[in-house]
PDB file of N, CA and C in Angstrom:
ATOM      1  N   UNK A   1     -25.901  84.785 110.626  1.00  0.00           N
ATOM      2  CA  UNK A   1     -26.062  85.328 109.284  1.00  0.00           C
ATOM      3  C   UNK A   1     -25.868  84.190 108.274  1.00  0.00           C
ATOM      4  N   UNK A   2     -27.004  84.178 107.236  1.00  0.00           N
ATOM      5  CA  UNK A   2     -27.060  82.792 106.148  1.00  0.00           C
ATOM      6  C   UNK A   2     -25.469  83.298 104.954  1.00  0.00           C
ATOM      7  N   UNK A   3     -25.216  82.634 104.521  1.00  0.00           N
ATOM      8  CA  UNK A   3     -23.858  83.052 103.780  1.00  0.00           C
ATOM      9  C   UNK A   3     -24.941  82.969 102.589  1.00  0.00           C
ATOM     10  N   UNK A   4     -24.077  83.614 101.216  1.00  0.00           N
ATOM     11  CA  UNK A   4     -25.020  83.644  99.943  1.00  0.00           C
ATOM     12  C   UNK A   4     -24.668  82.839  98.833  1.00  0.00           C
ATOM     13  N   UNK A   5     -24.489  81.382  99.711  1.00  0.00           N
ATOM     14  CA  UNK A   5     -24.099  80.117  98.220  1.00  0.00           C
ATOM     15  C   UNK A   5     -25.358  79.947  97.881  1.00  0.00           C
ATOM     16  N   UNK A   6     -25.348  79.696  96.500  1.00  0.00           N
ATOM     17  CA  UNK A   6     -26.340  79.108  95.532  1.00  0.00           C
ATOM     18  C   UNK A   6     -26.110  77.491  96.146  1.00  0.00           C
ATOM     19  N   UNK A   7     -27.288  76.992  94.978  1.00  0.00           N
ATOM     20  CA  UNK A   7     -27.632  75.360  95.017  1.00  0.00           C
ATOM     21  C   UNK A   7     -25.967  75.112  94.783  1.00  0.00           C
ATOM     22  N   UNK A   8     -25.559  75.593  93.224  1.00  0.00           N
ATOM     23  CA  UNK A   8     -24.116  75.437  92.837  1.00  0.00           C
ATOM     24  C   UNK A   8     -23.177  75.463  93.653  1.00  0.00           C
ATOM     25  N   UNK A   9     -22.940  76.239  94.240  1.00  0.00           N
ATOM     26  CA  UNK A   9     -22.243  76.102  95.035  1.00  0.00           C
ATOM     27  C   UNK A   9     -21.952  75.169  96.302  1.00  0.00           C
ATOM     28  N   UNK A  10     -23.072  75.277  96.893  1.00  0.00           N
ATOM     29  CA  UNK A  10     -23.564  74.509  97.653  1.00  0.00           C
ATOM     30  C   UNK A  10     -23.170  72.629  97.338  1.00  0.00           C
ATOM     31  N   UNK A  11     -23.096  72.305  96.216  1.00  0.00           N
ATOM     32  CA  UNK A  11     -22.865  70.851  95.824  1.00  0.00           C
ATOM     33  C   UNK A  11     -21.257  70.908  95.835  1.00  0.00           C
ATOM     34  N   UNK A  12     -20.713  71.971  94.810  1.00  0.00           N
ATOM     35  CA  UNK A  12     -19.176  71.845  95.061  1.00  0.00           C
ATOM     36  C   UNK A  12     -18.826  71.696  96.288  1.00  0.00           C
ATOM     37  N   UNK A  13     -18.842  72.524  97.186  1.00  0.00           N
ATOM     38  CA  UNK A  13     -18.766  72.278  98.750  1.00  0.00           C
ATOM     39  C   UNK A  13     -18.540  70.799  98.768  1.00  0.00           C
ATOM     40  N   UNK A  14     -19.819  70.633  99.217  1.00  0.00           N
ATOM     41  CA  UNK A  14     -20.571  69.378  99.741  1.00  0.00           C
ATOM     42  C   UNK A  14     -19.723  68.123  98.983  1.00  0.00           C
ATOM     43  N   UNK A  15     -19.587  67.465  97.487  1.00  0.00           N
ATOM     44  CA  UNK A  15     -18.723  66.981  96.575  1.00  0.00           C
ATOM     45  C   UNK A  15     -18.179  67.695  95.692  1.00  0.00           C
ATOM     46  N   UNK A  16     -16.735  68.180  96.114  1.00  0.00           N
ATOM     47  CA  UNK A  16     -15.798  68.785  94.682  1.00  0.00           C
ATOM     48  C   UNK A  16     -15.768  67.367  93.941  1.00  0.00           C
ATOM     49  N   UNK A  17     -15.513  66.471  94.242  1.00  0.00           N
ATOM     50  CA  UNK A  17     -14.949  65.296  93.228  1.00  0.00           C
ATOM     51  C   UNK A  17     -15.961  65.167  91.932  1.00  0.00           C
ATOM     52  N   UNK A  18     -17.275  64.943  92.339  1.00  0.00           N
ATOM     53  CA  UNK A  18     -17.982  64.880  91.725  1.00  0.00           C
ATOM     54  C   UNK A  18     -18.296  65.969  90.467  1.00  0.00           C
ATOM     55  N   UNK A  19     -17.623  67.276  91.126  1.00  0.00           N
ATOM     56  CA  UNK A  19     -18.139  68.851  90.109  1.00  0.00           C
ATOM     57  C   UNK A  19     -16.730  68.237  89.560  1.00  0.00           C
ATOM     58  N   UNK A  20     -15.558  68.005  89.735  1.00  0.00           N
ATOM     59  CA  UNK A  20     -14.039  68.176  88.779  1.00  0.00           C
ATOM     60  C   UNK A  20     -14.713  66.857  88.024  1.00  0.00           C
ATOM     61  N   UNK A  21     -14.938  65.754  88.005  1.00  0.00           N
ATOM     62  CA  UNK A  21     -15.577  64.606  87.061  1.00  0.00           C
ATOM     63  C   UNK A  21     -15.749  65.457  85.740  1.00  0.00           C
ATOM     64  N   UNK A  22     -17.226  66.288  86.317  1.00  0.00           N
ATOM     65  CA  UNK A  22     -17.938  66.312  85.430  1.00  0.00           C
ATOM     66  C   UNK A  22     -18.115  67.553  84.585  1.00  0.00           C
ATOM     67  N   UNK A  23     -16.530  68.222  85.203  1.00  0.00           N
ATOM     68  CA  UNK A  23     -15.814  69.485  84.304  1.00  0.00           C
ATOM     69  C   UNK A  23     -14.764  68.911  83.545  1.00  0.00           C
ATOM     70  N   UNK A  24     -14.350  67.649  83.463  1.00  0.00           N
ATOM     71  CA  UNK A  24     -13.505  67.089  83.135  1.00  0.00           C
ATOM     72  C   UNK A  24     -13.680  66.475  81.032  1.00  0.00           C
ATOM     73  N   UNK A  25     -12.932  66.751  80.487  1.00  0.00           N
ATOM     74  CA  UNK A  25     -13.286  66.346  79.019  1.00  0.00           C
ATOM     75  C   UNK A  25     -12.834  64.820  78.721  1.00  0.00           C
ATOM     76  N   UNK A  26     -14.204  64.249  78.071  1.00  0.00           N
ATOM     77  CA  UNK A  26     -13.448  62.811  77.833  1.00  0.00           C
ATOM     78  C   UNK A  26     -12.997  62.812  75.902  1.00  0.00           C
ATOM     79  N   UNK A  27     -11.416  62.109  76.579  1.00  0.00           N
ATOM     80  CA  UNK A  27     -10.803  62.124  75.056  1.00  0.00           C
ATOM     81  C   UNK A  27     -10.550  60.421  74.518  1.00  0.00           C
ATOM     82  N   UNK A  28     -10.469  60.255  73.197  1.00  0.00           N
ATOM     83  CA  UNK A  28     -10.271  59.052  72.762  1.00  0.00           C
ATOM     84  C   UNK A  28      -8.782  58.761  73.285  1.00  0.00           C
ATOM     85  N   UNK A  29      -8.816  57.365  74.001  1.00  0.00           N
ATOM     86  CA  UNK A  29      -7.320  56.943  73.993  1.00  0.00           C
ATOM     87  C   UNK A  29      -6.794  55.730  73.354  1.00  0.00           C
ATOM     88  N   UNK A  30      -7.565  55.015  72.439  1.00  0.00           N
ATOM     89  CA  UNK A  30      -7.351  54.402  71.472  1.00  0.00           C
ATOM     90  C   UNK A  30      -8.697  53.869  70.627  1.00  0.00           C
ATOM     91  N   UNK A  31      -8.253  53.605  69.480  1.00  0.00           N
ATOM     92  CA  UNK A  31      -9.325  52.541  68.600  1.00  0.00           C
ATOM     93  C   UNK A  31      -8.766  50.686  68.541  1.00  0.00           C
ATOM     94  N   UNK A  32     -10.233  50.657  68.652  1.00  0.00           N
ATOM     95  CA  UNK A  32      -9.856  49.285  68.510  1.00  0.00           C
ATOM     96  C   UNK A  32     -10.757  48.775  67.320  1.00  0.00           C
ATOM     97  N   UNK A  33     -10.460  47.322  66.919  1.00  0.00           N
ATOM     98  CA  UNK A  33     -10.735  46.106  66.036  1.00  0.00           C
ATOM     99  C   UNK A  33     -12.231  45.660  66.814  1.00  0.00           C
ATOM    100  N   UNK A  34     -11.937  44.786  67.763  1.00  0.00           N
ATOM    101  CA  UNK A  34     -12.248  43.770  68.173  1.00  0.00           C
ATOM    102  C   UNK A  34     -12.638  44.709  69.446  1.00  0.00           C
ATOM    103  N   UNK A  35     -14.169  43.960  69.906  1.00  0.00           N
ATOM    104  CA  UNK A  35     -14.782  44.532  71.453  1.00  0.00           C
ATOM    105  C   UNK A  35     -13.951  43.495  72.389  1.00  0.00           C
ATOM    106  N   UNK A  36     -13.401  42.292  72.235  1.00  0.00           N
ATOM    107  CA  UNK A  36     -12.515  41.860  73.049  1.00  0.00           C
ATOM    108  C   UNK A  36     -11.295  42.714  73.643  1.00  0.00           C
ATOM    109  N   UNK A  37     -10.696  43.418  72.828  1.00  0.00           N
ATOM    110  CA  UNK A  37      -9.267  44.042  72.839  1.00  0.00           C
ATOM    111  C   UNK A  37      -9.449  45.310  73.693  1.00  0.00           C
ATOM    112  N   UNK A  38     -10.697  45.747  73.181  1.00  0.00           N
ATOM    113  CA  UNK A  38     -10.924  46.836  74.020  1.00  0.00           C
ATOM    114  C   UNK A  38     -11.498  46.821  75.788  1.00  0.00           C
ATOM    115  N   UNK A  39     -12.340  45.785  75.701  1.00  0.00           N
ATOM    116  CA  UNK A  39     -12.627  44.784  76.838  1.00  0.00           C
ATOM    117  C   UNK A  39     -11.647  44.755  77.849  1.00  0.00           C
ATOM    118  N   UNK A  40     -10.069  44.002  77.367  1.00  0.00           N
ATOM    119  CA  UNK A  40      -9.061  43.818  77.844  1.00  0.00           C
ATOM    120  C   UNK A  40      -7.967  44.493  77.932  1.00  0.00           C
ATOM    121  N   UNK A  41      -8.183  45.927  77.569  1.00  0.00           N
ATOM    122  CA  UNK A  41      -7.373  47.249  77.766  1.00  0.00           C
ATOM    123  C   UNK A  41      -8.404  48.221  78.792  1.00  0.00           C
ATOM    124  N   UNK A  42      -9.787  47.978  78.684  1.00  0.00           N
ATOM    125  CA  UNK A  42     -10.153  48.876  79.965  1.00  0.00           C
ATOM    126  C   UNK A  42     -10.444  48.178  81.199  1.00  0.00           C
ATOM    127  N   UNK A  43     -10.364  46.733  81.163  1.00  0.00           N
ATOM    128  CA  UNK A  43      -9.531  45.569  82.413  1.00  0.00           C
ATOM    129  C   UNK A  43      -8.512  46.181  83.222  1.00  0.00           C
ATOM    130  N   UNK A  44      -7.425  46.535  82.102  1.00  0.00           N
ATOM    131  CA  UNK A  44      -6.135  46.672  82.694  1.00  0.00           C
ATOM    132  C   UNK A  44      -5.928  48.135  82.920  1.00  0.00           C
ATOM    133  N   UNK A  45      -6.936  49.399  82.427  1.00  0.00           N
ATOM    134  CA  UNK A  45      -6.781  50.777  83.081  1.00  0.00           C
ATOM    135  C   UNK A  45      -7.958  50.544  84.303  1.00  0.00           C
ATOM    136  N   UNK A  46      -9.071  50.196  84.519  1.00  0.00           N
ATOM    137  CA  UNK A  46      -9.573  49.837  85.641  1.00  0.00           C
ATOM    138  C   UNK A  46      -8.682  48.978  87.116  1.00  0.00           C
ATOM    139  N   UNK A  47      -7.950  47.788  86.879  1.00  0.00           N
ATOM    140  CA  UNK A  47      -6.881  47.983  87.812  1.00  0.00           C
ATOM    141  C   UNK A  47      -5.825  48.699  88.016  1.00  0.00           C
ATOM    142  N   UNK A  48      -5.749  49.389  87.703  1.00  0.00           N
ATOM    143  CA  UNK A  48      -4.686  50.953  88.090  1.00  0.00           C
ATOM    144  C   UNK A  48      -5.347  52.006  88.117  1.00  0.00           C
ATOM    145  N   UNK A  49      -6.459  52.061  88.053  1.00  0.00           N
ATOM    146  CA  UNK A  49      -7.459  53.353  88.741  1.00  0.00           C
ATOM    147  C   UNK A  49      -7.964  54.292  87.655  1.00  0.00           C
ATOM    148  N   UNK A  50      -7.813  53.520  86.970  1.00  0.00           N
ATOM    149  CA  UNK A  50      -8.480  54.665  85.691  1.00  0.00           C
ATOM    150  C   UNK A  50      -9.847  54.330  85.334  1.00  0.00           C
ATOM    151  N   UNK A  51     -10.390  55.895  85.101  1.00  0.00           N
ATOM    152  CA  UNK A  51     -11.784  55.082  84.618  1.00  0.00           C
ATOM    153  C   UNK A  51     -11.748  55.455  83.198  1.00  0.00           C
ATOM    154  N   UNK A  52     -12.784  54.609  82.448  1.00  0.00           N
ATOM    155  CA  UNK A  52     -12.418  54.244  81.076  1.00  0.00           C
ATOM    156  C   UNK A  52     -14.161  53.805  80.349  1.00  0.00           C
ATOM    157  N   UNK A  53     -14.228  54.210  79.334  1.00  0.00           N
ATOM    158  CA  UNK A  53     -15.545  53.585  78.490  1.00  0.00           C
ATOM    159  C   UNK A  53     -15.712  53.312  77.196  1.00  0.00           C
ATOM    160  N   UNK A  54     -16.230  51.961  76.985  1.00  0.00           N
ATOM    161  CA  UNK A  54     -15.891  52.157  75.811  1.00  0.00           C
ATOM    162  C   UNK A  54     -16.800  52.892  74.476  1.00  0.00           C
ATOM    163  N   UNK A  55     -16.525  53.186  73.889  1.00  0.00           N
ATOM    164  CA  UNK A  55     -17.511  53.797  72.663  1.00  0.00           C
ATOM    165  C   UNK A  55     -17.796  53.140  71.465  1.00  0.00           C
ATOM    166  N   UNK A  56     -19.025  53.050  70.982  1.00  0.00           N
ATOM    167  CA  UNK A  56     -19.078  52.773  69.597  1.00  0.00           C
ATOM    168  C   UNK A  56     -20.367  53.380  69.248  1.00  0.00           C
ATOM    169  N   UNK A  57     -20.858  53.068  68.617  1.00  0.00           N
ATOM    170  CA  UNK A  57     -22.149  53.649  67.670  1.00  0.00           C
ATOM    171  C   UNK A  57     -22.932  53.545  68.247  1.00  0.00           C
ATOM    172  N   UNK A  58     -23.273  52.184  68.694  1.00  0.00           N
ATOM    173  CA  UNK A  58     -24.704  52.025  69.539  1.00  0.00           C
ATOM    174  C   UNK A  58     -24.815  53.539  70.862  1.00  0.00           C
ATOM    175  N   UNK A  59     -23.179  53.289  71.343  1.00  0.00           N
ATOM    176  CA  UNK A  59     -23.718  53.820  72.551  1.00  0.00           C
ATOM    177  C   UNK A  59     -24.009  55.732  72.491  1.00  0.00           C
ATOM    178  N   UNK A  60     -23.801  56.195  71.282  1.00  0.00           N
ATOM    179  CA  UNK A  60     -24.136  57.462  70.521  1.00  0.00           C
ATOM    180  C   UNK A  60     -25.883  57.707  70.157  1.00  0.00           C
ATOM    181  N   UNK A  61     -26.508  56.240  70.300  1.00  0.00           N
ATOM    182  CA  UNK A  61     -28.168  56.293  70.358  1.00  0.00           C
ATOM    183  C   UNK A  61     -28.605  56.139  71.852  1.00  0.00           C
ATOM    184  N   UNK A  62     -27.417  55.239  73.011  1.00  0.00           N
ATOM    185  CA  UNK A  62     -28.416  55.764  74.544  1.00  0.00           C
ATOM    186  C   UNK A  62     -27.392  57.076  75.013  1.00  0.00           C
ATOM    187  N   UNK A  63     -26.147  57.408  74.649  1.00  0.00           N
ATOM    188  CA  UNK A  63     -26.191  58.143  75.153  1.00  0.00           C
ATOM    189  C   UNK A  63     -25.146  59.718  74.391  1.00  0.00           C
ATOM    190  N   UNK A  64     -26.024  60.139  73.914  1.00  0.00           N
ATOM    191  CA  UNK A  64     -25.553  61.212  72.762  1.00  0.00           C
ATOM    192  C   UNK A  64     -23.914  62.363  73.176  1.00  0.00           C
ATOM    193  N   UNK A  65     -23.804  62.454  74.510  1.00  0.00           N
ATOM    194  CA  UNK A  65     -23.358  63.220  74.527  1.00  0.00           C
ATOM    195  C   UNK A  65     -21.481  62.566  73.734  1.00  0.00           C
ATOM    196  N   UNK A  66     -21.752  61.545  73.623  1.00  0.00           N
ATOM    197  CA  UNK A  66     -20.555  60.630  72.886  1.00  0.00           C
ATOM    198  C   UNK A  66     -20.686  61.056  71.508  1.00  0.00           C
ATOM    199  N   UNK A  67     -21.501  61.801  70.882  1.00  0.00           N
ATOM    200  CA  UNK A  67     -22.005  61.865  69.181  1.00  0.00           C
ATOM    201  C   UNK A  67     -20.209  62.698  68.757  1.00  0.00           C
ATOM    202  N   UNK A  68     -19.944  63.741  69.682  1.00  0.00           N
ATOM    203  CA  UNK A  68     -19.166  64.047  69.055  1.00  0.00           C
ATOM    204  C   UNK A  68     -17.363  63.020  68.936  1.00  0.00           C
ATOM    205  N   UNK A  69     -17.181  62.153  69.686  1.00  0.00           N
ATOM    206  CA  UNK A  69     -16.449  61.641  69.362  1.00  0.00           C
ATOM    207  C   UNK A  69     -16.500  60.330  68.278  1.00  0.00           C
ATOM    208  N   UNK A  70     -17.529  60.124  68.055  1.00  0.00           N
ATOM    209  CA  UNK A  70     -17.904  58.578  67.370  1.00  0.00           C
ATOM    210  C   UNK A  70     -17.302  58.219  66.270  1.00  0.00           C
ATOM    211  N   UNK A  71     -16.194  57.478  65.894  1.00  0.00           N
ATOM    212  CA  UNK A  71     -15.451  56.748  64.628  1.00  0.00           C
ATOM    213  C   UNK A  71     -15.519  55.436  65.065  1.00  0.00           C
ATOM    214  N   UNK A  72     -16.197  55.009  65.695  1.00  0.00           N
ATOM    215  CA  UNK A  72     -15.926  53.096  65.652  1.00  0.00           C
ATOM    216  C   UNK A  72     -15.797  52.771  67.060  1.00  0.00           C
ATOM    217  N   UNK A  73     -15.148  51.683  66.897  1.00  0.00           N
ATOM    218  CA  UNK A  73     -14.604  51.519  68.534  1.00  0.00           C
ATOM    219  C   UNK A  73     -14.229  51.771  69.553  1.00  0.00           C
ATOM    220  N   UNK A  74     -13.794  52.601  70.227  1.00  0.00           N
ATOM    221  CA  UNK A  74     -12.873  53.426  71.271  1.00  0.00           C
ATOM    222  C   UNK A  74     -13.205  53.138  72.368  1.00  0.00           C
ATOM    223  N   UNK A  75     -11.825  53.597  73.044  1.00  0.00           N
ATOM    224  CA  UNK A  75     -11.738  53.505  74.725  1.00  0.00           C
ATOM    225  C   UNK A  75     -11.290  55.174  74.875  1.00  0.00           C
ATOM    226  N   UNK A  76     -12.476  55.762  75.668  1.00  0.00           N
ATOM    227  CA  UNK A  76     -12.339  56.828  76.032  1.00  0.00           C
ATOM    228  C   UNK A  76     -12.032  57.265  77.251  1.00  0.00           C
ATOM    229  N   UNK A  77     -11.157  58.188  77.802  1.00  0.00           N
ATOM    230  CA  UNK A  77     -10.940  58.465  79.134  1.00  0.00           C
ATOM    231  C   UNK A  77     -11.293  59.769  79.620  1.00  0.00           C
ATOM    232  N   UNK A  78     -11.277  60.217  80.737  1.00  0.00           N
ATOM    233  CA  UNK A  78     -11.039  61.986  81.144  1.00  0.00           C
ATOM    234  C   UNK A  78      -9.535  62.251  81.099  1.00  0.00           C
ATOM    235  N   UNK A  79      -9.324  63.559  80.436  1.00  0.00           N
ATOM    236  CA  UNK A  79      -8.258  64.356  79.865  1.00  0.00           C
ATOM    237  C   UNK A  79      -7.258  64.448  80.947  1.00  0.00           C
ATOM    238  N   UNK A  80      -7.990  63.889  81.933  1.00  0.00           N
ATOM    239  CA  UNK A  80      -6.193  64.286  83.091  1.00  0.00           C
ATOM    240  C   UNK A  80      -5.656  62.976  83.376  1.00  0.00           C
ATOM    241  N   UNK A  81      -6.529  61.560  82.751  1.00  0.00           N
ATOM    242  CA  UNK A  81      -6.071  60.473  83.152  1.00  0.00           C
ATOM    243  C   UNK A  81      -5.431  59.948  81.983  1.00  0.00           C
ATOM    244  N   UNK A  82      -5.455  60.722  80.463  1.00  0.00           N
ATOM    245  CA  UNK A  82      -4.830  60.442  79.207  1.00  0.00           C
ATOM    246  C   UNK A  82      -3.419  60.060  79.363  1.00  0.00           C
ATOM    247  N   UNK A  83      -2.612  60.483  79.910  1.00  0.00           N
ATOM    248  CA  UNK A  83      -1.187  60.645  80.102  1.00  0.00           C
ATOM    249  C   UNK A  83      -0.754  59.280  80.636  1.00  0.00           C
ATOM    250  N   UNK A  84      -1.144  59.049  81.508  1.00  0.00           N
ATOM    251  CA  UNK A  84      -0.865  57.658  82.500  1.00  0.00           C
ATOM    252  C   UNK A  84      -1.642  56.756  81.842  1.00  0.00           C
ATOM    253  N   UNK A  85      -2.863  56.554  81.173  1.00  0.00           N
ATOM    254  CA  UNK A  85      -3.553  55.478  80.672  1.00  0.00           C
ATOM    255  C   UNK A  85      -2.524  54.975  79.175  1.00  0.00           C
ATOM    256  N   UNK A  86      -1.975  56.216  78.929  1.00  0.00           N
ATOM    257  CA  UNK A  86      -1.062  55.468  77.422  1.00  0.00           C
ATOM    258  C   UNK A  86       0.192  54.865  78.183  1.00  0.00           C
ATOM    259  N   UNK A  87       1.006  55.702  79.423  1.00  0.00           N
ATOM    260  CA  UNK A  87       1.879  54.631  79.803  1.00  0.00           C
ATOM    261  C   UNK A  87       1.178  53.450  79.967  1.00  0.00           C
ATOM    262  N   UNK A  88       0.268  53.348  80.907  1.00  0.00           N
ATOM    263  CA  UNK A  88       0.154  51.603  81.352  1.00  0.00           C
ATOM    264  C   UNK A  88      -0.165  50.755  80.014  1.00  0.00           C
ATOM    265  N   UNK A  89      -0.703  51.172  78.973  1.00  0.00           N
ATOM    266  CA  UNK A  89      -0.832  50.130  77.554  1.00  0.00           C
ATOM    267  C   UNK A  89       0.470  50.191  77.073  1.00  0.00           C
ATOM    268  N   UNK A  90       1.126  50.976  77.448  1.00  0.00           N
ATOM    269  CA  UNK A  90       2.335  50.757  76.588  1.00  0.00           C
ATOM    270  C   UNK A  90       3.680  50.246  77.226  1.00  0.00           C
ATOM    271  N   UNK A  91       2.907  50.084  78.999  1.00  0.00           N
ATOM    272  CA  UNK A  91       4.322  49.744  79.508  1.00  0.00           C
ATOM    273  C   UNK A  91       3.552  47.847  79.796  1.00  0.00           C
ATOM    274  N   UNK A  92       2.464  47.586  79.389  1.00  0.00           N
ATOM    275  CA  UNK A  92       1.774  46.222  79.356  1.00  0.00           C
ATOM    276  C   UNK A  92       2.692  45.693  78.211  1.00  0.00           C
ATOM    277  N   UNK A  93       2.044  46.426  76.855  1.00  0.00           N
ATOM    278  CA  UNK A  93       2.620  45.979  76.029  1.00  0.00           C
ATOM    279  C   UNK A  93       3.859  45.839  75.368  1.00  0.00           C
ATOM    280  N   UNK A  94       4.689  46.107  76.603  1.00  0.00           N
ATOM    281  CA  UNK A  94       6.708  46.114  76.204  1.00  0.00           C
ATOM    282  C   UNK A  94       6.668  44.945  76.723  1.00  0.00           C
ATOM    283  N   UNK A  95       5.957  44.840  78.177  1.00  0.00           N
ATOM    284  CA  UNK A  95       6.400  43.664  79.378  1.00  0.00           C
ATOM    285  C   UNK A  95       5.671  42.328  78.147  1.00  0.00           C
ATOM    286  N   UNK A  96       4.710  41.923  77.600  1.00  0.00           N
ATOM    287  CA  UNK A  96       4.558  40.744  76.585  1.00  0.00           C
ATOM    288  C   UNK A  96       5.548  41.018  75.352  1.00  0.00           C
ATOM    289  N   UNK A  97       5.643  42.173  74.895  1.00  0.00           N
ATOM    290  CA  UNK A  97       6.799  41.796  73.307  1.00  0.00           C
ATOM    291  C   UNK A  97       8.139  41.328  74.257  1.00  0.00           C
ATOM    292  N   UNK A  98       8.155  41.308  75.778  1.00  0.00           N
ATOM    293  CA  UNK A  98       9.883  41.178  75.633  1.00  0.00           C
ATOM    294  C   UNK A  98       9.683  39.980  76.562  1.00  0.00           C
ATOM    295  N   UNK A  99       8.680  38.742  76.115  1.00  0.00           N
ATOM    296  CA  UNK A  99       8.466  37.543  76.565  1.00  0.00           C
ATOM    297  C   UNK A  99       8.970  36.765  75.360  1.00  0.00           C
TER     298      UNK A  99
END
């Protein structure tokens, strides 16, 4: 007997990781100045496993679904990796002020 999953279903199965991604909300986790700074803060959430992008204007013309966050510069993350991406900038940036 065929069971009665849809296509939908059928993919969750097959990759949940991929369906939680892309149920997942991306939030701003900082602004920046300088595309260097931001450069070198999603360096340092990429080695600790975060994924990270950065935003600005341009990238609101290839890729819109960013329109609603757009003020300038940003490093944006998914909403469950927000929490841990502000420790590691902020536990970076204790370990240089207390050099």
């Amino acid at each position: 007997m065929l069971s009665s999953y849809t296509f939908n279903d059928y993919n969750c199965i097959r990759n949940p990781l991929k369906i939680s991604i892309m149920e997942d909300k991306l939030i701003t986790l900082k602004n920046y100045e300088t595309m260097v700074d931001a450069m070198f803060d999603q360096e340092l959430l990429r080695e600790n496993n975060i994924e990270s992008s950065i935003n600005n204007e341009d990238s609101v013309e290839l890729m819109p679904m960013f329109g609603e966050i757009n003020d300038g510069l940003r490093i944006v993350v998914f909403e469950n990796d927000y929490e841990q991406a502000i420790k590691i900038l902020e536990e970076y940036k204790n370990s240089v002020d207390s050099l």
